[in-house]
N, C-alpha and C. Protein backbone atom coordinates (compact mmCIF):
# COMPACT_ATOMS: atom_id res chain seq x y z
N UNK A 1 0.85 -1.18 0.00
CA UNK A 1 0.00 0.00 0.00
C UNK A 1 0.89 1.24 0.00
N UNK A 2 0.63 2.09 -0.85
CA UNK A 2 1.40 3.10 -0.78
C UNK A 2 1.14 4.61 -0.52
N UNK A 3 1.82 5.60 0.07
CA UNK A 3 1.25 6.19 0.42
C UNK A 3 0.15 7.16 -0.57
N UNK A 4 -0.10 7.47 -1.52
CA UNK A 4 -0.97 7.88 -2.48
C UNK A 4 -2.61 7.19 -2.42
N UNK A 5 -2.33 5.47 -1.44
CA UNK A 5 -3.62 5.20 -1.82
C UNK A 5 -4.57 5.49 0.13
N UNK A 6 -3.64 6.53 0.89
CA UNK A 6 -4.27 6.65 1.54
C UNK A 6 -5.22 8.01 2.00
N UNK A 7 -6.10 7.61 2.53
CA UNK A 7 -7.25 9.06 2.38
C UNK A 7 -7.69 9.43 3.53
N UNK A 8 -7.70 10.80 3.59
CA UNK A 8 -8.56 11.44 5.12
C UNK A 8 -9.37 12.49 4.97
N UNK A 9 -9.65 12.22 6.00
CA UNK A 9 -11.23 12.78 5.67
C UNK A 9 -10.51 14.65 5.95
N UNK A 10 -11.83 15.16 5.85
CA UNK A 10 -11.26 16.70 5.86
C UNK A 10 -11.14 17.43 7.07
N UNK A 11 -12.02 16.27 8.02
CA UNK A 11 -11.12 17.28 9.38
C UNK A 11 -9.90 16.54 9.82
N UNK A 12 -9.49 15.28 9.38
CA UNK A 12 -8.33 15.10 9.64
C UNK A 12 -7.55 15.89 8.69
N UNK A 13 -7.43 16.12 7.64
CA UNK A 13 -6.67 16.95 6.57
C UNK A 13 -7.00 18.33 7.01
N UNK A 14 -8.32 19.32 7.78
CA UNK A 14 -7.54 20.11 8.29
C UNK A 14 -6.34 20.65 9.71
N UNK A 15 -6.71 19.41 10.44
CA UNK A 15 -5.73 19.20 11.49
C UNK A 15 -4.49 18.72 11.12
N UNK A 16 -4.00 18.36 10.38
CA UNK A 16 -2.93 17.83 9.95
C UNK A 16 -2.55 19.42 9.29
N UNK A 17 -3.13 19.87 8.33
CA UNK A 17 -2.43 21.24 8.11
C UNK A 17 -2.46 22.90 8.80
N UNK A 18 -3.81 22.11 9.70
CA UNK A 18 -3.74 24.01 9.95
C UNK A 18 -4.43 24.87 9.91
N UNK A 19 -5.68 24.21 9.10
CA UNK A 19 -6.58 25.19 8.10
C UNK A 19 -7.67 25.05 8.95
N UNK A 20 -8.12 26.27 9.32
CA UNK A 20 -10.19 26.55 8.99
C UNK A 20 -10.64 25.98 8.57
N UNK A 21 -11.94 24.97 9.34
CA UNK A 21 -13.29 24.92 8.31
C UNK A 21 -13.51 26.28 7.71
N UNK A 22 -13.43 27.58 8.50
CA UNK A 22 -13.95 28.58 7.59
C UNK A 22 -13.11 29.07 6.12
N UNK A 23 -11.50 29.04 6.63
CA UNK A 23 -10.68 29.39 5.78
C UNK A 23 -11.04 28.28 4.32
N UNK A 24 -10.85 27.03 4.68
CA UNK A 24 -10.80 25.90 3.62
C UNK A 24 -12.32 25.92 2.91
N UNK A 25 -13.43 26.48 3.76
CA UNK A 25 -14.33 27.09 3.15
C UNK A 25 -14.49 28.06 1.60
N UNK A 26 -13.69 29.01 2.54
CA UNK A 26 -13.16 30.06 1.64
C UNK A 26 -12.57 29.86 0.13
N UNK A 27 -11.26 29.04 0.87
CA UNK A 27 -10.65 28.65 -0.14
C UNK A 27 -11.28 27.73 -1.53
N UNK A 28 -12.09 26.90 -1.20
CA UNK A 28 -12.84 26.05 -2.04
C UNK A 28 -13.84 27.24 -3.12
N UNK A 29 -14.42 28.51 -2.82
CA UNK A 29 -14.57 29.47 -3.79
C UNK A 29 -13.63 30.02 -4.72
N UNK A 30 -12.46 29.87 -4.43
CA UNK A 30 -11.81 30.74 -5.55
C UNK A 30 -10.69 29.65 -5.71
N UNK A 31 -10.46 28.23 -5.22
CA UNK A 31 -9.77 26.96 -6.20
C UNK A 31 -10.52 26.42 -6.30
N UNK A 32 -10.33 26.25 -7.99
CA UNK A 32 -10.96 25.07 -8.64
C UNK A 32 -11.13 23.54 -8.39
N UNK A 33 -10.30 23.57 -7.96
CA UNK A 33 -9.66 21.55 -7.89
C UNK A 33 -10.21 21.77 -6.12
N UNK A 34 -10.80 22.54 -5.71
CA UNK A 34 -11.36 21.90 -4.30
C UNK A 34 -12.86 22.08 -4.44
N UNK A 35 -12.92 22.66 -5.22
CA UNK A 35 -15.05 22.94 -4.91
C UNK A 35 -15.69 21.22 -5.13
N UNK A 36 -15.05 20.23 -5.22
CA UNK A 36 -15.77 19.37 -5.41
C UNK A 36 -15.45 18.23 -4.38
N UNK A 37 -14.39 18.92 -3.49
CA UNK A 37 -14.08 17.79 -2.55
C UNK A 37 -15.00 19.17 -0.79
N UNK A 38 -16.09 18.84 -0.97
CA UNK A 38 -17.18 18.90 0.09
C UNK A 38 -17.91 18.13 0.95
N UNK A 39 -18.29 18.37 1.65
CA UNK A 39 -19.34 17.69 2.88
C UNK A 39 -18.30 16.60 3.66
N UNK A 40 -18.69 15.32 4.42
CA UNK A 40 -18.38 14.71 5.07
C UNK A 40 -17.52 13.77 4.36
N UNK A 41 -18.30 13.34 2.88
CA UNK A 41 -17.81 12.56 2.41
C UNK A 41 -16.36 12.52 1.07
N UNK A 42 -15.80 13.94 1.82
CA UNK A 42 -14.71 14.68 1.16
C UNK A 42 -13.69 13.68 1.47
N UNK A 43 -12.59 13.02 0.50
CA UNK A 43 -11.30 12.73 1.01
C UNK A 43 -10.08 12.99 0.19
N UNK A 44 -9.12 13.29 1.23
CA UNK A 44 -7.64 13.73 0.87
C UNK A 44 -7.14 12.65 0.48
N UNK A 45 -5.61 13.04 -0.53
CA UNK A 45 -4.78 12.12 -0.49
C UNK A 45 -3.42 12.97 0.27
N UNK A 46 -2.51 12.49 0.50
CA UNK A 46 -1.16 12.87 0.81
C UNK A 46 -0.99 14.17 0.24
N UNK A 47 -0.96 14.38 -1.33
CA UNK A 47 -0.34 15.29 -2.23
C UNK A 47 -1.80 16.10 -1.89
N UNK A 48 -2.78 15.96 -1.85
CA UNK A 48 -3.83 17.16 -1.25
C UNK A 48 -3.20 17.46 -0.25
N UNK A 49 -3.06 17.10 0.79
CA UNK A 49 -2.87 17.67 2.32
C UNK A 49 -1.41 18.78 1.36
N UNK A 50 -0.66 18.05 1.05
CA UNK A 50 0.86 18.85 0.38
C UNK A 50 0.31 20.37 -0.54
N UNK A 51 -0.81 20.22 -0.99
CA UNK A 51 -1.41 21.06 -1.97
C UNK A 51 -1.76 22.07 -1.10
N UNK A 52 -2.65 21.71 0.19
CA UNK A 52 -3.13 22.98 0.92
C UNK A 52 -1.61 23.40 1.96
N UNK A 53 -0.80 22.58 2.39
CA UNK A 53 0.17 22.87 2.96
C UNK A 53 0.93 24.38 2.40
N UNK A 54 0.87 23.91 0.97
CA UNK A 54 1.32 24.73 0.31
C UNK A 54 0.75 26.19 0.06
N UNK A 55 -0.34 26.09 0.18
CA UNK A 55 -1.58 27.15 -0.29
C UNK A 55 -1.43 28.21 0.98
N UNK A 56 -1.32 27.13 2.33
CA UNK A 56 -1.15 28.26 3.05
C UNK A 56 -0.09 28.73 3.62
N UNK A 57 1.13 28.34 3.13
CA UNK A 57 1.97 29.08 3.14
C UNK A 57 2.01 30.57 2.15
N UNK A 58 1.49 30.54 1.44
CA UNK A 58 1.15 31.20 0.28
C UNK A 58 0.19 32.42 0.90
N UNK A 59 -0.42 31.76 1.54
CA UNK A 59 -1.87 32.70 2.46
C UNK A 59 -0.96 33.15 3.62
N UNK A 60 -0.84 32.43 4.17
CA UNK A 60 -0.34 32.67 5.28
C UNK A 60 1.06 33.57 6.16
N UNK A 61 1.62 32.70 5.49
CA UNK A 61 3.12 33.68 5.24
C UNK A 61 3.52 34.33 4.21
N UNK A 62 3.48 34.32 3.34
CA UNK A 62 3.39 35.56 2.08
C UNK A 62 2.59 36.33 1.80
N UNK A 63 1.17 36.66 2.71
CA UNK A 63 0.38 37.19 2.62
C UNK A 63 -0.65 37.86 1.25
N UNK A 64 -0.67 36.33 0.26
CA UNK A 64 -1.33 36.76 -0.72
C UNK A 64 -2.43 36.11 -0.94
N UNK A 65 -3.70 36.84 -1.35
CA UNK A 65 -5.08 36.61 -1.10
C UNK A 65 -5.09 35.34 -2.10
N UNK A 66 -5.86 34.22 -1.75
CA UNK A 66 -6.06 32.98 -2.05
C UNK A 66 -7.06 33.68 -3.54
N UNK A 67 -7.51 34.07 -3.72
CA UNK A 67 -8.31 34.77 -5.02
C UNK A 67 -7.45 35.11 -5.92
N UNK A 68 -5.95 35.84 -5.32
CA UNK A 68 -5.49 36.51 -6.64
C UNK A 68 -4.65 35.12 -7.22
N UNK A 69 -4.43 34.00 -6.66
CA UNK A 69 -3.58 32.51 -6.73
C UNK A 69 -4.21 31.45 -7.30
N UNK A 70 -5.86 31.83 -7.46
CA UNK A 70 -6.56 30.70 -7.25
C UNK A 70 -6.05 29.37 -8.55
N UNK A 71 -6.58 29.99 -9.58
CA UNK A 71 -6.06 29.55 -10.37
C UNK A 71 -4.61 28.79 -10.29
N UNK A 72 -3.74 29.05 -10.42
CA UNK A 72 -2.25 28.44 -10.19
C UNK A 72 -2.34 27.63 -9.57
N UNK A 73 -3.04 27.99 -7.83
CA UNK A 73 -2.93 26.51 -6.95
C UNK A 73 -3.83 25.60 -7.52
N UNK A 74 -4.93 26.00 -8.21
CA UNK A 74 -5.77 24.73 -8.45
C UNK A 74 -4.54 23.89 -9.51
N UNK A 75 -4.24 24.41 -10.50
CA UNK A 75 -3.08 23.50 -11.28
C UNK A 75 -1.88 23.23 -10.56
N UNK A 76 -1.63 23.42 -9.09
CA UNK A 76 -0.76 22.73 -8.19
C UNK A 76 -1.24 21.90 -8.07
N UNK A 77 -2.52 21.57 -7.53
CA UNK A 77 -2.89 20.41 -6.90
C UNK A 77 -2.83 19.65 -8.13
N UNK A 78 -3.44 19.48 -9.19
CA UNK A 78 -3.56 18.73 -10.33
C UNK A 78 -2.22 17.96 -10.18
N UNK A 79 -0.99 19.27 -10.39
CA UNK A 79 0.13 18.51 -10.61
C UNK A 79 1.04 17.75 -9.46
N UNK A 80 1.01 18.13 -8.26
CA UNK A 80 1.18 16.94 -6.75
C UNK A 80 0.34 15.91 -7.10
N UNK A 81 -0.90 15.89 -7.84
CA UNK A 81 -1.74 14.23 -7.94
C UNK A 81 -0.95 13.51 -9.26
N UNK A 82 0.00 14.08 -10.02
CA UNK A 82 0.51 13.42 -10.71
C UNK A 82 1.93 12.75 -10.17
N UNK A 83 2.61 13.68 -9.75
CA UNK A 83 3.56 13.74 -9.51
C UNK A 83 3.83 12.64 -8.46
N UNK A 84 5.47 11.93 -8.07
CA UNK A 84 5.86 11.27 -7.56
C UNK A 84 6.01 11.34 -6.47
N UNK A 85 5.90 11.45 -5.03
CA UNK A 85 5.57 11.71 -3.83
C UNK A 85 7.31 11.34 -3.42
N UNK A 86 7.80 10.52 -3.85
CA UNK A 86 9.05 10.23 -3.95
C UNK A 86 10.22 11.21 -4.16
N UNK A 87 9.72 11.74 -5.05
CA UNK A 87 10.85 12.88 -5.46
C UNK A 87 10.35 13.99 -5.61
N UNK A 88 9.41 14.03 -4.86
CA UNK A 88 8.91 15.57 -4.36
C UNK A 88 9.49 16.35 -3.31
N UNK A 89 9.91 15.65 -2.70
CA UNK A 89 11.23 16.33 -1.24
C UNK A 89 12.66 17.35 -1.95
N UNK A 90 12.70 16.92 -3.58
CA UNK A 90 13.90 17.77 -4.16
C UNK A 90 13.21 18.93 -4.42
N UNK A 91 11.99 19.31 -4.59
CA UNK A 91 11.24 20.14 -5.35
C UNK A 91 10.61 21.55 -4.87
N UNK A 92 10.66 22.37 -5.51
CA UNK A 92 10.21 24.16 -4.97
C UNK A 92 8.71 24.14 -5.88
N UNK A 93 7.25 24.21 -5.26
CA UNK A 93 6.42 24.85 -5.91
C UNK A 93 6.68 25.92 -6.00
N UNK A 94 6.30 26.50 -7.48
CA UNK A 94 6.52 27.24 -7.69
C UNK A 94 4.57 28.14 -8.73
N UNK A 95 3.88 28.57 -7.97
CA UNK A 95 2.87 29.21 -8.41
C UNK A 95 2.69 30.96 -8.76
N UNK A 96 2.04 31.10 -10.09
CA UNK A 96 1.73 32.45 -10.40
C UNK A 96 0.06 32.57 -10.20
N UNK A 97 0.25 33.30 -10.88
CA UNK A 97 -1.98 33.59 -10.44
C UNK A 97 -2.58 32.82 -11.49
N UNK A 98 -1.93 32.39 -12.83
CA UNK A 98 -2.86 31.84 -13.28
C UNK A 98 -2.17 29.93 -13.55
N UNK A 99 -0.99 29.71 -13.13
CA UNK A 99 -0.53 28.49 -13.23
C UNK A 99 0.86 28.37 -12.14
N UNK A 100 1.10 26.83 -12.64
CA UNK A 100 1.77 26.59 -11.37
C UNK A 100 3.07 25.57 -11.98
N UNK A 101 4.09 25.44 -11.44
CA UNK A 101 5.23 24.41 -12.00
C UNK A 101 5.88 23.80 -10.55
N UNK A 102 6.45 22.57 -10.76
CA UNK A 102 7.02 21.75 -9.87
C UNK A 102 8.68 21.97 -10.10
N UNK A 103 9.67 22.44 -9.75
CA UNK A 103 10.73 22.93 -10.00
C UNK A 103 12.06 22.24 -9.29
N UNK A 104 12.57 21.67 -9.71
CA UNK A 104 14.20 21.24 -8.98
C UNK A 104 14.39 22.33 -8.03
N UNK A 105 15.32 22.59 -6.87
CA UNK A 105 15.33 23.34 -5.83
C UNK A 105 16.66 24.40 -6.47
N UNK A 106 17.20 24.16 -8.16
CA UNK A 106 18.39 24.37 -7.77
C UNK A 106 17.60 25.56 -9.61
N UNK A 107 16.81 25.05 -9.65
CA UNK A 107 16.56 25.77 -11.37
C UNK A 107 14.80 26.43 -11.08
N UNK A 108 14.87 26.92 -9.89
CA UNK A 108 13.58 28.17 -10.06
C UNK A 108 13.84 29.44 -10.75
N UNK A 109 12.85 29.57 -11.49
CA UNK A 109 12.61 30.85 -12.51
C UNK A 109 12.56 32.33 -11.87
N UNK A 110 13.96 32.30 -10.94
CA UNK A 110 13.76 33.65 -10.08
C UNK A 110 14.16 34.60 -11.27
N UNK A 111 14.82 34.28 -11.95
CA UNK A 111 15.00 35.56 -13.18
C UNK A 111 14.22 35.49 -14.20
N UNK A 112 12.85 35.04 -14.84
CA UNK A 112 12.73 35.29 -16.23
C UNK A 112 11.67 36.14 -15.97
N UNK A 113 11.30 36.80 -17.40
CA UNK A 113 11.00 37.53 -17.48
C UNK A 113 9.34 37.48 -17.36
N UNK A 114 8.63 37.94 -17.07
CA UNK A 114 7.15 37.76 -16.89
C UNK A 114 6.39 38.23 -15.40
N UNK A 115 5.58 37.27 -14.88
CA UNK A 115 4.30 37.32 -13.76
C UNK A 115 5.32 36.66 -12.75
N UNK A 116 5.19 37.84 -11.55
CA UNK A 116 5.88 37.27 -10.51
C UNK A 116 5.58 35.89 -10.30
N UNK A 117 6.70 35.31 -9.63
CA UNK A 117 6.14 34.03 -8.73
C UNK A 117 6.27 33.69 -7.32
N UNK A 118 5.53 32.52 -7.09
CA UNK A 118 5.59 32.67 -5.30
C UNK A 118 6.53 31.40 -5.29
N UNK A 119 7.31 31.16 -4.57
CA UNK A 119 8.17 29.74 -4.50
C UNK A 119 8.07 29.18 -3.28
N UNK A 120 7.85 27.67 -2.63
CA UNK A 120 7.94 27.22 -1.83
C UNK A 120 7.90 25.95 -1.60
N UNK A 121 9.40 25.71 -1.11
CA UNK A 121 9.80 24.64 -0.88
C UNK A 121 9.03 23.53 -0.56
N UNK A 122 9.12 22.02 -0.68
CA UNK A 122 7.99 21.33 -0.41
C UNK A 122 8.46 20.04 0.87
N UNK A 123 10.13 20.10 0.81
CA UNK A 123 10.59 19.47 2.09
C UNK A 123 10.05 19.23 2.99
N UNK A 124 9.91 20.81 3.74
CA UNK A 124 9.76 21.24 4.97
C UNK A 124 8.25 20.32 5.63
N UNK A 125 7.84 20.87 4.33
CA UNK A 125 6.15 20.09 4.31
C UNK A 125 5.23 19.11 4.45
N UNK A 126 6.43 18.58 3.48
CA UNK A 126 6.46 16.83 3.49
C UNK A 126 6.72 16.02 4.71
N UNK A 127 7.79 16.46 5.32
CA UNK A 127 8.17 16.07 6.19
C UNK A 127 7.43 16.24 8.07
N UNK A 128 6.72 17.36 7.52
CA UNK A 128 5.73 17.96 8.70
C UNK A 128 4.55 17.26 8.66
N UNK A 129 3.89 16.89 7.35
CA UNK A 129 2.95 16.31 7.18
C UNK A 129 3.15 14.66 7.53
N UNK A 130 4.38 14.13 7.05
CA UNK A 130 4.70 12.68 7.39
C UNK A 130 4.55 12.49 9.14
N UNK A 131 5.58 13.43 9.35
CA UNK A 131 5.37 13.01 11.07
C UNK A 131 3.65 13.11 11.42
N UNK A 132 2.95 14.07 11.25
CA UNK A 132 2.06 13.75 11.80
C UNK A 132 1.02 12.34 11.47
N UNK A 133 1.05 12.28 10.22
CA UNK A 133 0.30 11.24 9.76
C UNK A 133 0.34 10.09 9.07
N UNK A 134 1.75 9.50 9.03
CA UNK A 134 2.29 8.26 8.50
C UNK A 134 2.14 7.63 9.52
N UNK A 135 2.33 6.25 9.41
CA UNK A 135 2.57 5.47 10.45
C UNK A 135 3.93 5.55 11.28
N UNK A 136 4.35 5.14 11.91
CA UNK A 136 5.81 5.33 12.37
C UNK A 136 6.49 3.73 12.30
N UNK A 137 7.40 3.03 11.35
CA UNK A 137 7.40 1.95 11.75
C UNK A 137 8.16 2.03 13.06
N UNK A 138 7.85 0.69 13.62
CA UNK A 138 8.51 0.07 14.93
C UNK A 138 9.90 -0.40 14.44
N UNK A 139 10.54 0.04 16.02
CA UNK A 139 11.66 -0.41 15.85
C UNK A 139 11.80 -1.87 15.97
N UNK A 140 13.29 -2.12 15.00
CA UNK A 140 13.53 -3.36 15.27
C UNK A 140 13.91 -3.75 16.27
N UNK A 141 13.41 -5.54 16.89
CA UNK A 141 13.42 -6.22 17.94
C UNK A 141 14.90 -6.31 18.15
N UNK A 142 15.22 -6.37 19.39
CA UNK A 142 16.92 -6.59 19.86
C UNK A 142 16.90 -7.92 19.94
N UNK A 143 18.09 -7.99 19.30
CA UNK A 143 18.58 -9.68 19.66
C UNK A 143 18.32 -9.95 20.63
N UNK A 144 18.15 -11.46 20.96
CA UNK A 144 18.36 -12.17 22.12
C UNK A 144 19.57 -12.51 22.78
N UNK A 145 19.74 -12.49 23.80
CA UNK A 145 21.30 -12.86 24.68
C UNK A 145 21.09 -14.17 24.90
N UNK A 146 20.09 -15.16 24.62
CA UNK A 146 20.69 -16.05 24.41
C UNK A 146 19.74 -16.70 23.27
N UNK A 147 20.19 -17.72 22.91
CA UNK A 147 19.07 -18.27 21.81
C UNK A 147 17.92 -19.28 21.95
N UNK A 148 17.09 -19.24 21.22
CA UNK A 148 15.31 -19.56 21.97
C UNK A 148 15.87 -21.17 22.10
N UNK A 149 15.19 -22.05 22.94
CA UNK A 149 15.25 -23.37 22.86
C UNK A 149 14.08 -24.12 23.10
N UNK A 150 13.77 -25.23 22.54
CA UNK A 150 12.56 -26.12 22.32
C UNK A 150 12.52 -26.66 23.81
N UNK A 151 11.07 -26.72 24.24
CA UNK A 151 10.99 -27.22 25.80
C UNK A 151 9.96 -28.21 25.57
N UNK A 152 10.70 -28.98 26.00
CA UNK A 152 9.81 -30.55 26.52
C UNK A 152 8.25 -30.37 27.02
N UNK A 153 6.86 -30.95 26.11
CA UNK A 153 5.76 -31.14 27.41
C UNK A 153 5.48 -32.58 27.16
N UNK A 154 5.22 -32.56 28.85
CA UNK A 154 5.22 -34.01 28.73
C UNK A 154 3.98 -34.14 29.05
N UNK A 155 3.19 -35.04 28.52
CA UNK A 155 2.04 -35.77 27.79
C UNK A 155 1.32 -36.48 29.05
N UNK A 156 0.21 -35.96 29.42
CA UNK A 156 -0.41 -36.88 30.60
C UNK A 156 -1.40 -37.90 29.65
């Protein structure tokens, strides 16, 4: 099972990121790729939770209105549901207002010429989101100090 085929519901996906029922409210008016994940029977995958992670950093700490982005993040999310969850830890989203690109950490488009962009790393994210909601495997069992041995029952 991998992690892509697992799903949560939306108040676990907003506890895991952070978000408002009211905000994620909000947000679902002006992105596209969320107006259809509503009511109870809404579920996340991984790269969703990564999608709004992202969004509100965007909201949140860069202080730019989820309206003037909408667009772009909705083609974020599109592209985290394609994308390899694997080799998303090398990667800078990178969103404008009307689209969005997945970027090596080392070749973001801080110089070309055009529509600003917002950049943000997806490490940090990933990794914030894993601890809370992966499993944790168990550690491995310590050897034994001595080795198991077969015990006699004797037979009434």
């Amino acid at each position: 099972m991998g992690i892509r085929t697992i799903h949560y519901t939306q108040e676990q996906a907003r506890e895991a990121v952070g978000v408002s029922a009211e905000k994620l409210r909000h947000w679902r008016k002006s992105v596209p790729y969320l107006r259809h994940k509503t009511g109870k029977s809404a579920r996340f995958t991984f790269s969703d939770l990564l999608g709004l992670a992202v969004t509100l950093e965007i909201v949140g700490r860069l202080g730019v209105g989820v309206g003037a982005v909408g667009a772009g993040v909705s083609e974020l999310f599109e592209l985290l549901g394609r994308a390899e969850l694997s080799r998303l830890g090398q990667t800078v989203a990178v969103v404008t207002s009307d689209e969005a690109r997945l970027c090596a950490a080392g070749e973001v488009p801080w110089s070309q010429p055009g529509d600003a962009v917002l950049a943000v790393p997806c490490w940090p994210l990933i990794e914030r989101l894993s601890g809370l909601l992966l499993p944790i495997p168990p550690e491995p069992q310590s050897a034994h100090p001595f080795p198991p041995q077969a015990l006699r029952v004797n037979a009434r």
